[in-house]
C-alpha atoms as a PDB file:
ATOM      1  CA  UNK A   1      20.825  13.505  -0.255  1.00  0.00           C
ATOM      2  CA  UNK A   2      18.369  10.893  -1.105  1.00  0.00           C
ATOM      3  CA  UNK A   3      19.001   8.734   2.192  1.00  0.00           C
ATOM      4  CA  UNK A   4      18.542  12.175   4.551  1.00  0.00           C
ATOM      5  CA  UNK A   5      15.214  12.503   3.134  1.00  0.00           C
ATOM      6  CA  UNK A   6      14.397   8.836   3.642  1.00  0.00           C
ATOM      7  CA  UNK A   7      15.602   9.038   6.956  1.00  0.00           C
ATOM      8  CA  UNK A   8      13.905  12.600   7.604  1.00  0.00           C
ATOM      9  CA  UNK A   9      10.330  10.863   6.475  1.00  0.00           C
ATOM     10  CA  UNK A  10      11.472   7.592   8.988  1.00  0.00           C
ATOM     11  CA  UNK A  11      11.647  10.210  11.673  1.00  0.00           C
ATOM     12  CA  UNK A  12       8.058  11.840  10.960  1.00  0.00           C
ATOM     13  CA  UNK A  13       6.639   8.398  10.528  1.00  0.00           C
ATOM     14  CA  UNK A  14       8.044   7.286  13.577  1.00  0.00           C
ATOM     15  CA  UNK A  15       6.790  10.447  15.587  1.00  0.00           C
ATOM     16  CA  UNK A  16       3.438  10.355  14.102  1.00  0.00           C
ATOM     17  CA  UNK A  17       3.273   6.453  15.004  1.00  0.00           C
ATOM     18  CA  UNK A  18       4.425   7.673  18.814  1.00  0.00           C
ATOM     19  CA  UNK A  19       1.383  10.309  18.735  1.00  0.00           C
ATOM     20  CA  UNK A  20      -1.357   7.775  17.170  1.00  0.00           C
ATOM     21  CA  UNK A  21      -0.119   4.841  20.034  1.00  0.00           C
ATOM     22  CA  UNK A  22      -2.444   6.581  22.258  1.00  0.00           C
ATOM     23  CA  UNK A  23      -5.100   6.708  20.342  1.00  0.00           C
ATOM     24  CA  UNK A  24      -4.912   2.723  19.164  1.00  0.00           C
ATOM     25  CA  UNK A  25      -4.730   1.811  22.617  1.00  0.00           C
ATOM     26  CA  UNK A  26      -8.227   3.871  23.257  1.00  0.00           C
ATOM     27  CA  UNK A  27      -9.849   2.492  19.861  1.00  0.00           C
ATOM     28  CA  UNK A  28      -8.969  -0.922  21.421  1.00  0.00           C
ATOM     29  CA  UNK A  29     -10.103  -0.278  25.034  1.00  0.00           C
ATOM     30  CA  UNK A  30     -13.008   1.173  23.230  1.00  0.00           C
ATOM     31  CA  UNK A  31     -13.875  -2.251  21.066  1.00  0.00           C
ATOM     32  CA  UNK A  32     -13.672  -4.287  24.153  1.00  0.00           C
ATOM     33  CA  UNK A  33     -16.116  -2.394  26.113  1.00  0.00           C
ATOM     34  CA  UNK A  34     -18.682  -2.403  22.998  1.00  0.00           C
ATOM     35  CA  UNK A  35     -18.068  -6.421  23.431  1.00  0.00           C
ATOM     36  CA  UNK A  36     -18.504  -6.733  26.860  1.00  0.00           C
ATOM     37  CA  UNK A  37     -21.575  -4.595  26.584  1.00  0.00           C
ATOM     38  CA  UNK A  38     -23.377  -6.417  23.706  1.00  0.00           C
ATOM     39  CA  UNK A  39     -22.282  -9.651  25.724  1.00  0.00           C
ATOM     40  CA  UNK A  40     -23.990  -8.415  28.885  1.00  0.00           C
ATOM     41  CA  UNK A  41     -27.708  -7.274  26.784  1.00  0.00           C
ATOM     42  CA  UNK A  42     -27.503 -10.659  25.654  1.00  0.00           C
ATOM     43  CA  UNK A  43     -26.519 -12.313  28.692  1.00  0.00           C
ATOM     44  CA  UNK A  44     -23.347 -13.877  27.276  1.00  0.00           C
ATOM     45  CA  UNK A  45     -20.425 -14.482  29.497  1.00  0.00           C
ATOM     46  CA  UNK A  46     -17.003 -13.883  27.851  1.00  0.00           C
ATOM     47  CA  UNK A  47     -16.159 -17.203  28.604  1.00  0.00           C
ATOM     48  CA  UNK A  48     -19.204 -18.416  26.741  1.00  0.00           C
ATOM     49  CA  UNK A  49     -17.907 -16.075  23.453  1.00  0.00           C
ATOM     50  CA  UNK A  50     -14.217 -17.503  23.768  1.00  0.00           C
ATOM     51  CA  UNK A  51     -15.616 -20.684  23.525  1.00  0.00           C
ATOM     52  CA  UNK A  52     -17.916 -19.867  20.578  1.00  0.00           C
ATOM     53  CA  UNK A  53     -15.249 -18.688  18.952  1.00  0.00           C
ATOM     54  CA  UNK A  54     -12.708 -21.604  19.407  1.00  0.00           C
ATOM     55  CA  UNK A  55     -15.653 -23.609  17.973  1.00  0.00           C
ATOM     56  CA  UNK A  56     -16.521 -21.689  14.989  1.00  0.00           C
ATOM     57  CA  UNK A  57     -12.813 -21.681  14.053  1.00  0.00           C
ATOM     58  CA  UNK A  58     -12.381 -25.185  14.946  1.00  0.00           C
ATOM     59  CA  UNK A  59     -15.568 -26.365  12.207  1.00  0.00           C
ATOM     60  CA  UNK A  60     -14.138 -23.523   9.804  1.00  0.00           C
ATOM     61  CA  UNK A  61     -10.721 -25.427  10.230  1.00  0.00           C
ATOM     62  CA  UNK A  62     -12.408 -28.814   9.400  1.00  0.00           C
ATOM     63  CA  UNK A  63     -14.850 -27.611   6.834  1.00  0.00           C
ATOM     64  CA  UNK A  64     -11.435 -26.264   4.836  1.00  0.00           C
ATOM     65  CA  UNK A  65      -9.535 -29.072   5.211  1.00  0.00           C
ATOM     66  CA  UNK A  66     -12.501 -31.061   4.275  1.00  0.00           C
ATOM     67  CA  UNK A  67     -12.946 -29.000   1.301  1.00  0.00           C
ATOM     68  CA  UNK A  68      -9.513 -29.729  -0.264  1.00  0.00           C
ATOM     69  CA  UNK A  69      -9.838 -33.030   0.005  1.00  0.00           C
ATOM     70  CA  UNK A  70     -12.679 -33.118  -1.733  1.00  0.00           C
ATOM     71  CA  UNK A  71     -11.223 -30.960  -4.514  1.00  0.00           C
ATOM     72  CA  UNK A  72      -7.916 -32.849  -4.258  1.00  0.00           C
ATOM     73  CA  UNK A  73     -10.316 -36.315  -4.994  1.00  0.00           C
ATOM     74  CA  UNK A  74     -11.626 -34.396  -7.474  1.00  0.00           C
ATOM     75  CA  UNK A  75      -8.836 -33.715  -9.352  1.00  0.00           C
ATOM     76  CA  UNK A  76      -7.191 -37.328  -8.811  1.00  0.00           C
ATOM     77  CA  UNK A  77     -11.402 -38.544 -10.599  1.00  0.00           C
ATOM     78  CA  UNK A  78     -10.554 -35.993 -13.127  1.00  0.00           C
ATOM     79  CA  UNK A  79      -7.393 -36.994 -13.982  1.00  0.00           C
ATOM     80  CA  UNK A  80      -7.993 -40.783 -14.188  1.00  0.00           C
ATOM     81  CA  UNK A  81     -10.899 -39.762 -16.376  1.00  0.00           C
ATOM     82  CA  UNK A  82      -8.273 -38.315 -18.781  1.00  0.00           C
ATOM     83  CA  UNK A  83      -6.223 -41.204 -18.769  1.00  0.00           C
ATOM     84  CA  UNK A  84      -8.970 -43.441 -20.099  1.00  0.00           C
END
């Protein structure tokens, strides 16, 4: 009994997924134009964004691993600090 209902509310989910697809795909479609527009009224290519981006991740990349080295030396100061 238990596993019909299970697979009863698998079915719904599934169908309601297959209705919503549509509507994802326009959300999407709908995000990208918004992009391209506020790239255009600021006269940014896409190509000039992708590489923005690639950069921004790239210093957010080093800045993290930067930062736990840091706290990693810290710890290592800390813990020679308790040895003495």
């Amino acid at each position: 009994m238990k596993k019909i209902k299970i697979q009863r509310l698998k079915d719904k989910r599934a169908l309601i997924d297959e209705k919503l697809e549509p509507l994802f795909i326009r959300e999407e479609e709908l995000e990208n134009e918004e992009i391209i527009a506020i790239c255009r009224s600021n006269k940014i290519t896409i190509a000039d964004l992708m590489e923005k981006l690639r950069k921004e991740r790239s210093d957010g990349k080093m800045q993290s691993e930067e930062k736990m080295q840091r706290e990693m030396l810290e710890e290592k100061i800390k813990e020679n600090g308790d040895e003495n």
